[in-house]
N, C-alpha and C. Protein backbone atom coordinates (compact mmCIF):
# COMPACT_ATOMS: atom_id res chain seq x y z
N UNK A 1 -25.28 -24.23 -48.55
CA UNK A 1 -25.14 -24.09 -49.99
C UNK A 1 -24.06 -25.03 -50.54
N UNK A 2 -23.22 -25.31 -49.63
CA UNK A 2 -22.19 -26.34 -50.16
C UNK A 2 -22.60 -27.71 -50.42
N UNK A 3 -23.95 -27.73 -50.48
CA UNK A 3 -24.69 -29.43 -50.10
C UNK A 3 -25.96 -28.86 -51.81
N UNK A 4 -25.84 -27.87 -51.87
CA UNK A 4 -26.97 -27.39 -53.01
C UNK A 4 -26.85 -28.27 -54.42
N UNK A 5 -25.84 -29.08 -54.52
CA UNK A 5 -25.77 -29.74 -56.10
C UNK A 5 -26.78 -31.46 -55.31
N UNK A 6 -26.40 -31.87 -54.45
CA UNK A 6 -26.49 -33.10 -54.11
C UNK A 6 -28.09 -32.83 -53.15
N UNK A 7 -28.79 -31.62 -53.24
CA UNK A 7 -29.59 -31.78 -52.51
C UNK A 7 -31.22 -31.86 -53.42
N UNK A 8 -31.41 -32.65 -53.11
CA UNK A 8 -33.42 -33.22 -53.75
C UNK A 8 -34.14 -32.27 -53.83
N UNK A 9 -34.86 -32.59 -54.97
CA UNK A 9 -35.89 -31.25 -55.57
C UNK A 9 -36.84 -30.82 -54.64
N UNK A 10 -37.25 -31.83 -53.75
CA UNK A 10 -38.23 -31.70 -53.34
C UNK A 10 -38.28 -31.28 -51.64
N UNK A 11 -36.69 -31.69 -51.47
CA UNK A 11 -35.78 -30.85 -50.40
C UNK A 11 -35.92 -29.34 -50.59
N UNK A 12 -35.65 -29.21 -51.52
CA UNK A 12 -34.68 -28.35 -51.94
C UNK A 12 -36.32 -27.23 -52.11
N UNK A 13 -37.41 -27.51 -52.64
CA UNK A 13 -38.29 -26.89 -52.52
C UNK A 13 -39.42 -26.42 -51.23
N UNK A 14 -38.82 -27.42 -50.11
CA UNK A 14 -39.25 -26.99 -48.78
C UNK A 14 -38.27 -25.96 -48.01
N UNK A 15 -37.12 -26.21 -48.45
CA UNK A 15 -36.05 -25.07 -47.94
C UNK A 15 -36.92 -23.34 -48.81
N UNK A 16 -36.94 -23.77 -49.93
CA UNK A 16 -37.51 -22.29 -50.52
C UNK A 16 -38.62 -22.12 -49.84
N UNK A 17 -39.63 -22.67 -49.66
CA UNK A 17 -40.90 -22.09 -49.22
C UNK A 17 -40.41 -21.79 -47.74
N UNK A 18 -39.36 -22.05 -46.80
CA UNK A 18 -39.04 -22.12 -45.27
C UNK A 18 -38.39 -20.69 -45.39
N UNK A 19 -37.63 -19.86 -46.31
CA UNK A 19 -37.20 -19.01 -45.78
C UNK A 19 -37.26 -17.90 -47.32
N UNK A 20 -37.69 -16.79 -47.81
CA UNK A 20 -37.41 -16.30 -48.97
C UNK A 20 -36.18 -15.65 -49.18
N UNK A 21 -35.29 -15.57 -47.97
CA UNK A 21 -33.84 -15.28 -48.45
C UNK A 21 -32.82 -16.15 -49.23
N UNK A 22 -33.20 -17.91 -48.32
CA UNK A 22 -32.57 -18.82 -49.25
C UNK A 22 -32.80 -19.14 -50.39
N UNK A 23 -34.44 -18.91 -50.30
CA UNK A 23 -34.74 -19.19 -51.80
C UNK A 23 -34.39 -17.87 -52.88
N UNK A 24 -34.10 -17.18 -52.70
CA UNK A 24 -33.42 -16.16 -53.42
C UNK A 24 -32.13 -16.14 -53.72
N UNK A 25 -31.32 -16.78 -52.54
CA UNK A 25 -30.14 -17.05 -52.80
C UNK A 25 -29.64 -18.20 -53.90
N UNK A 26 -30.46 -19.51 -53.43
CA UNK A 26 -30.75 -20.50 -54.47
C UNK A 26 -30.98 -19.66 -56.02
N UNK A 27 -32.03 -19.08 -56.11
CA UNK A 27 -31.84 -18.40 -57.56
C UNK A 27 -30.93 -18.10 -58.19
N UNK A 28 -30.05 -17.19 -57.23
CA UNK A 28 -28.88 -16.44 -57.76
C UNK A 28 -27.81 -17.41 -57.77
N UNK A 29 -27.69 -18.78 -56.65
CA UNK A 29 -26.33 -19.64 -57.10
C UNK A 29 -27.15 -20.19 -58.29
N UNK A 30 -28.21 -20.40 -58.93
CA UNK A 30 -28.65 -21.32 -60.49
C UNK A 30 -28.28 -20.43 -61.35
N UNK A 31 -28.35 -19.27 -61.81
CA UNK A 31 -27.92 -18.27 -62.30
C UNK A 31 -26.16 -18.16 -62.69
N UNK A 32 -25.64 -19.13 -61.60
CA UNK A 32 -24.21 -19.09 -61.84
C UNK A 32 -23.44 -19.78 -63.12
N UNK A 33 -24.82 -21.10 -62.79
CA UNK A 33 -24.67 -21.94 -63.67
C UNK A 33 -25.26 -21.75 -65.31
N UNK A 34 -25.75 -20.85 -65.65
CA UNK A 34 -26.13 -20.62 -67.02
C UNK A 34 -24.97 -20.19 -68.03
N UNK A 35 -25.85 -20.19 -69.25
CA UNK A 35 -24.71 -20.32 -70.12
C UNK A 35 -24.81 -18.76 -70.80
N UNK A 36 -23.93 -18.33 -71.37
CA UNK A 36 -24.03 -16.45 -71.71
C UNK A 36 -25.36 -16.32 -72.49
N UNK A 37 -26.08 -17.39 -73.23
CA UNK A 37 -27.23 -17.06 -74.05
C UNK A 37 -28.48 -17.22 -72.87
N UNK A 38 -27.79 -18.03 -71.57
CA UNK A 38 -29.56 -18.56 -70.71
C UNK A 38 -29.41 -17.37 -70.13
N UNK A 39 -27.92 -16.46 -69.85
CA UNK A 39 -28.22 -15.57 -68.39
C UNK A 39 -28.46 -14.42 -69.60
N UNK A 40 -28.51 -13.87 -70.69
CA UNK A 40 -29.21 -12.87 -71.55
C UNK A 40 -30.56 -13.16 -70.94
N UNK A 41 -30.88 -14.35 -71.59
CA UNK A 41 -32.37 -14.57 -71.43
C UNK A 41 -33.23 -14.41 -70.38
N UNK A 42 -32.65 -14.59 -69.23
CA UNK A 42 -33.08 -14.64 -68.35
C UNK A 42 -33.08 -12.79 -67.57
N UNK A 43 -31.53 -12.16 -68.38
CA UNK A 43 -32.13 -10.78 -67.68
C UNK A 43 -33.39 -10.05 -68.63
N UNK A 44 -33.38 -10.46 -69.77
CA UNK A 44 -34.14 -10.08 -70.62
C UNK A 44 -35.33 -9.79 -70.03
N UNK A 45 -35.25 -11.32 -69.35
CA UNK A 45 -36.92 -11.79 -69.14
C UNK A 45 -37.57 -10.65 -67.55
N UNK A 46 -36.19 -10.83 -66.45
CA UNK A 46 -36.35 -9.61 -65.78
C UNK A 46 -35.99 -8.48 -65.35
N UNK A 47 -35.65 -7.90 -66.29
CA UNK A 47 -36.21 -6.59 -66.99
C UNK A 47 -37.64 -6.16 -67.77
N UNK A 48 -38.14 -7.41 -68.31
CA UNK A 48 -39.64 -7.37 -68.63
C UNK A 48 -40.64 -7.43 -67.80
N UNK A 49 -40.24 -8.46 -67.02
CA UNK A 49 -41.14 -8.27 -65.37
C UNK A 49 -40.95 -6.72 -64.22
N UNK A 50 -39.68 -6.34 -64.59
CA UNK A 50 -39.63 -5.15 -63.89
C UNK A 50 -40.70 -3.43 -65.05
N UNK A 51 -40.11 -3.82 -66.23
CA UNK A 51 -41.21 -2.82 -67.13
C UNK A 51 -42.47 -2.88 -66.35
N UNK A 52 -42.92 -4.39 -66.63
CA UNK A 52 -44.37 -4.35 -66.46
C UNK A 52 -45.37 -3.82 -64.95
N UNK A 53 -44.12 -4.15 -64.13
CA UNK A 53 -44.59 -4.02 -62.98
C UNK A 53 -45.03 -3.09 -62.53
N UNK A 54 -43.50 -2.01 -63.14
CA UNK A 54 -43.73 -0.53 -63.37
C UNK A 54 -44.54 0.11 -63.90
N UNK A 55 -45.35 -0.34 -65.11
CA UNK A 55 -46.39 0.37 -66.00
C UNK A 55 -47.94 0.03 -65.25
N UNK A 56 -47.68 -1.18 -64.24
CA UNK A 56 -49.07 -1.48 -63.39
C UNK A 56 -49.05 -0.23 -62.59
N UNK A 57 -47.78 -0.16 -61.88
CA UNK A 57 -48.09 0.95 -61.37
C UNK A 57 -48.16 2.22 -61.19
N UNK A 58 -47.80 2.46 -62.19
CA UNK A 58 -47.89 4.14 -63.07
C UNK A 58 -49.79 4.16 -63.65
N UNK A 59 -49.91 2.80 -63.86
CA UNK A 59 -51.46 3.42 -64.42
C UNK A 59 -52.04 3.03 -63.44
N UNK A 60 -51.80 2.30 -61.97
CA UNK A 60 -52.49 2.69 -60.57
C UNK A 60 -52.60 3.71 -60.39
N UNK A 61 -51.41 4.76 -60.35
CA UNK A 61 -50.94 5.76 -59.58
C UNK A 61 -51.91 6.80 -60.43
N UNK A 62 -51.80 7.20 -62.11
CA UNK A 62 -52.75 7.50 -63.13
C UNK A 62 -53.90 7.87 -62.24
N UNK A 63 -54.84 6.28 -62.23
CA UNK A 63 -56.36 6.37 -61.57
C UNK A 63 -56.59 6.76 -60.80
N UNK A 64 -55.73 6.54 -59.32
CA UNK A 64 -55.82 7.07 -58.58
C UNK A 64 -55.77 8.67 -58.46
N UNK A 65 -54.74 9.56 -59.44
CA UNK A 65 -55.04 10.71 -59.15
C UNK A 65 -55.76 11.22 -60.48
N UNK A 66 -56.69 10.53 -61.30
CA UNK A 66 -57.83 10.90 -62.14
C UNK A 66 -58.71 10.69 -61.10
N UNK A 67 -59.16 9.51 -60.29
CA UNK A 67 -60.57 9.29 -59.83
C UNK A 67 -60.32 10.75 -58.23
N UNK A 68 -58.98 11.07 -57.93
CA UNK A 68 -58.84 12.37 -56.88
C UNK A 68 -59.64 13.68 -57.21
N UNK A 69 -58.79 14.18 -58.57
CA UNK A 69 -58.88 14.71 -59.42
C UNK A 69 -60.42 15.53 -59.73
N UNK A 70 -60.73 14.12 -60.45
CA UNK A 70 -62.84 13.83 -60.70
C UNK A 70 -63.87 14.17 -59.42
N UNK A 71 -63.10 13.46 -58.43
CA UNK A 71 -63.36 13.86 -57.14
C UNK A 71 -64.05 15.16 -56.67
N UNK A 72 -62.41 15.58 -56.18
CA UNK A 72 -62.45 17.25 -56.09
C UNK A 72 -63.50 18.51 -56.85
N UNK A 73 -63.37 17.89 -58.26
CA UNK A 73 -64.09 18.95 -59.12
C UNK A 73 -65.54 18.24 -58.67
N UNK A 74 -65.90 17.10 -58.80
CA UNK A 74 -67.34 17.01 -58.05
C UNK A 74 -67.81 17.94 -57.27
N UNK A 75 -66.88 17.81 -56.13
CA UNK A 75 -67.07 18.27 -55.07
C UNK A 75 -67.13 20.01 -55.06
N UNK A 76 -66.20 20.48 -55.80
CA UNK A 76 -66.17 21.47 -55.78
C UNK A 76 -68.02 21.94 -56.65
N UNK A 77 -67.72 21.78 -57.70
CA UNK A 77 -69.23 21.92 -58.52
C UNK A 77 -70.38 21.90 -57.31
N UNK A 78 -70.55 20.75 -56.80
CA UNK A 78 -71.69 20.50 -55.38
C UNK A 78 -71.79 21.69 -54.53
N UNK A 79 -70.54 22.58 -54.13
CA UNK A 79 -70.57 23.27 -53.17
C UNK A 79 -70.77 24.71 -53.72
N UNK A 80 -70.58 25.32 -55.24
CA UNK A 80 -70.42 26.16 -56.20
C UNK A 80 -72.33 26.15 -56.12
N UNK A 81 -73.16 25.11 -56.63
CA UNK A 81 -74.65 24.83 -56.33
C UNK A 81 -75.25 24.86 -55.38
N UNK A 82 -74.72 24.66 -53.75
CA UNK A 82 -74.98 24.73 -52.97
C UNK A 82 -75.00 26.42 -52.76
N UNK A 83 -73.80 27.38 -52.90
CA UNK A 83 -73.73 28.54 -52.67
C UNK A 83 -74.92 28.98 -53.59
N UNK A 84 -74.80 28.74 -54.88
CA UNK A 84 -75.98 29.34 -55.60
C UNK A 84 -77.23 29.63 -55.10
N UNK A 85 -77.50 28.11 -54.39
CA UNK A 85 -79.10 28.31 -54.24
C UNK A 85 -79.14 29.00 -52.70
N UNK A 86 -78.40 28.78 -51.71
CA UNK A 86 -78.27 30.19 -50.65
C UNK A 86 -78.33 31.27 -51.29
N UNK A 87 -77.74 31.93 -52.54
CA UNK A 87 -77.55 33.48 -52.72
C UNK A 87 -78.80 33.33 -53.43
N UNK A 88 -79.99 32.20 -53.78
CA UNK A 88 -80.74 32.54 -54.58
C UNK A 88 -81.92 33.12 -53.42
N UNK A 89 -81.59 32.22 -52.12
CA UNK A 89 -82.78 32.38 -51.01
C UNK A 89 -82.59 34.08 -50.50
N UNK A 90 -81.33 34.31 -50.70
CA UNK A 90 -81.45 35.72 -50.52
C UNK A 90 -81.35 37.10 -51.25
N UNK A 91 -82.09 36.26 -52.29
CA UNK A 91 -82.41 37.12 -53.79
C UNK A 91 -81.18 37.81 -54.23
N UNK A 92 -80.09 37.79 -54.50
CA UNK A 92 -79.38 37.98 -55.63
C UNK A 92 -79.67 37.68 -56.91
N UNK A 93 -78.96 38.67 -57.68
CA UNK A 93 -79.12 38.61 -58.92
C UNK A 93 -78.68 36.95 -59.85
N UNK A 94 -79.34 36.35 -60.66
CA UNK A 94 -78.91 35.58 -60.99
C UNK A 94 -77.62 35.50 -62.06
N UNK A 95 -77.19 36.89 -62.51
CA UNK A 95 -75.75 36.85 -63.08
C UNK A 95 -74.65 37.91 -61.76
N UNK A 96 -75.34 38.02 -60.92
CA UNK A 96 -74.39 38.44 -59.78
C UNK A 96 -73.99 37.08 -59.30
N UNK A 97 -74.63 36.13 -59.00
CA UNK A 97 -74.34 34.64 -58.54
C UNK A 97 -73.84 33.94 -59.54
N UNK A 98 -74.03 33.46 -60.97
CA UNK A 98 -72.96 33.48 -62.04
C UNK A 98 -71.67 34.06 -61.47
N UNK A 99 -71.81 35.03 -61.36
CA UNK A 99 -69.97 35.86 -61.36
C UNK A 99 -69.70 35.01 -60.32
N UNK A 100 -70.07 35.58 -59.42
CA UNK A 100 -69.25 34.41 -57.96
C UNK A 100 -69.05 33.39 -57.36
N UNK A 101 -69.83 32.58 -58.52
CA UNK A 101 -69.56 30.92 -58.11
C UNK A 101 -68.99 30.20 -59.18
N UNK A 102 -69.14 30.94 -60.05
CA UNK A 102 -68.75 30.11 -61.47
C UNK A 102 -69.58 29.57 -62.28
N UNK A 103 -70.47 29.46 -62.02
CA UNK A 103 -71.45 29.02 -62.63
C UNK A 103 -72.09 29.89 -63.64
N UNK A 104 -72.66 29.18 -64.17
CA UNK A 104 -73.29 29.44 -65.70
C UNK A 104 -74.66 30.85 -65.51
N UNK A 105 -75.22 30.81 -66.21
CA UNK A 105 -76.74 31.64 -65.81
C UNK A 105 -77.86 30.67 -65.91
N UNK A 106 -77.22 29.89 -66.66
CA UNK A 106 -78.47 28.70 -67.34
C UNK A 106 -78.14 27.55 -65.97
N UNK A 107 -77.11 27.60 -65.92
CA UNK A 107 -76.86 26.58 -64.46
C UNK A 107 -77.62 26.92 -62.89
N UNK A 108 -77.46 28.31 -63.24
CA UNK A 108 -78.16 29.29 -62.03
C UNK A 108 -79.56 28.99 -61.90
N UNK A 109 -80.04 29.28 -63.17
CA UNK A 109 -81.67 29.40 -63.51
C UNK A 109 -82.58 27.98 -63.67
N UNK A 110 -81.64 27.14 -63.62
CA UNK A 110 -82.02 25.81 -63.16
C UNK A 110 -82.44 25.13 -61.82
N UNK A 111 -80.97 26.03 -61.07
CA UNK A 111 -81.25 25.72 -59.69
C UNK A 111 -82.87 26.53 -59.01
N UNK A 112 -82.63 27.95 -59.46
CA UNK A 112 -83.83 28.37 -58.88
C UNK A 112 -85.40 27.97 -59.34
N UNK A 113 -85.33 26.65 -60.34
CA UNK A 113 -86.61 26.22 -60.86
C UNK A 113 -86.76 25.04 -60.20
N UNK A 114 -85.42 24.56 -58.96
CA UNK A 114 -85.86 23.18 -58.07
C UNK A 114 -86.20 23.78 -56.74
């Protein structure tokens, strides 16, 4: 770093791609050199990259437990229809099977017309 003022751009850009600690470090000695309005600007700027990053992944995190969520109740519904039409093969009442699966009567009386 003591060679960092006198060293070539294009040096100086194979050292960054060779290691991401130096090139991080490099960031932070350019940073030294700004002026009180560039280093505002510049936290400004990341702090905006950190918002955003954050809001990608809050509405990942969102979908992911909507599409869980959507999931589950699928699933659950599937297996609520599945019980139905067993309690239908063994003739229960169709609002006795309502009560215990959750299901509707009209949901019931559907199944037993497939």
């Amino acid at each position: 770093f003591k060679n960092a003022q006198t060293t070539g751009s294009e040096e100086l850009e194979m050292i960054k791609k060779s290691c991401p600690l130096v090139s991080k470090a490099y960031d932070v000695l350019e940073c030294c050199n700004y002026t009180p309005e560039e280093y505002e600007a510049y936290w400004l700027f990341e702090m905006g990259k950190a918002a955003h990053t954050a809001s990608i992944k809050g509405a990942r995190e969102e979908g992911e437990a909507e599409g869980e969520a959507k999931g589950l109740a699928e699933g659950e519904a599937k297996k609520a229809r599945e019980t139905a039409i067993a309690m239908l093969v063994d003739g229960l009442s169709v609002e006795k099977i309502s009560s215990y699966t959750g299901l509707s009567v009209e949901e019931v009386n559907s199944l037993s017309q497939t």
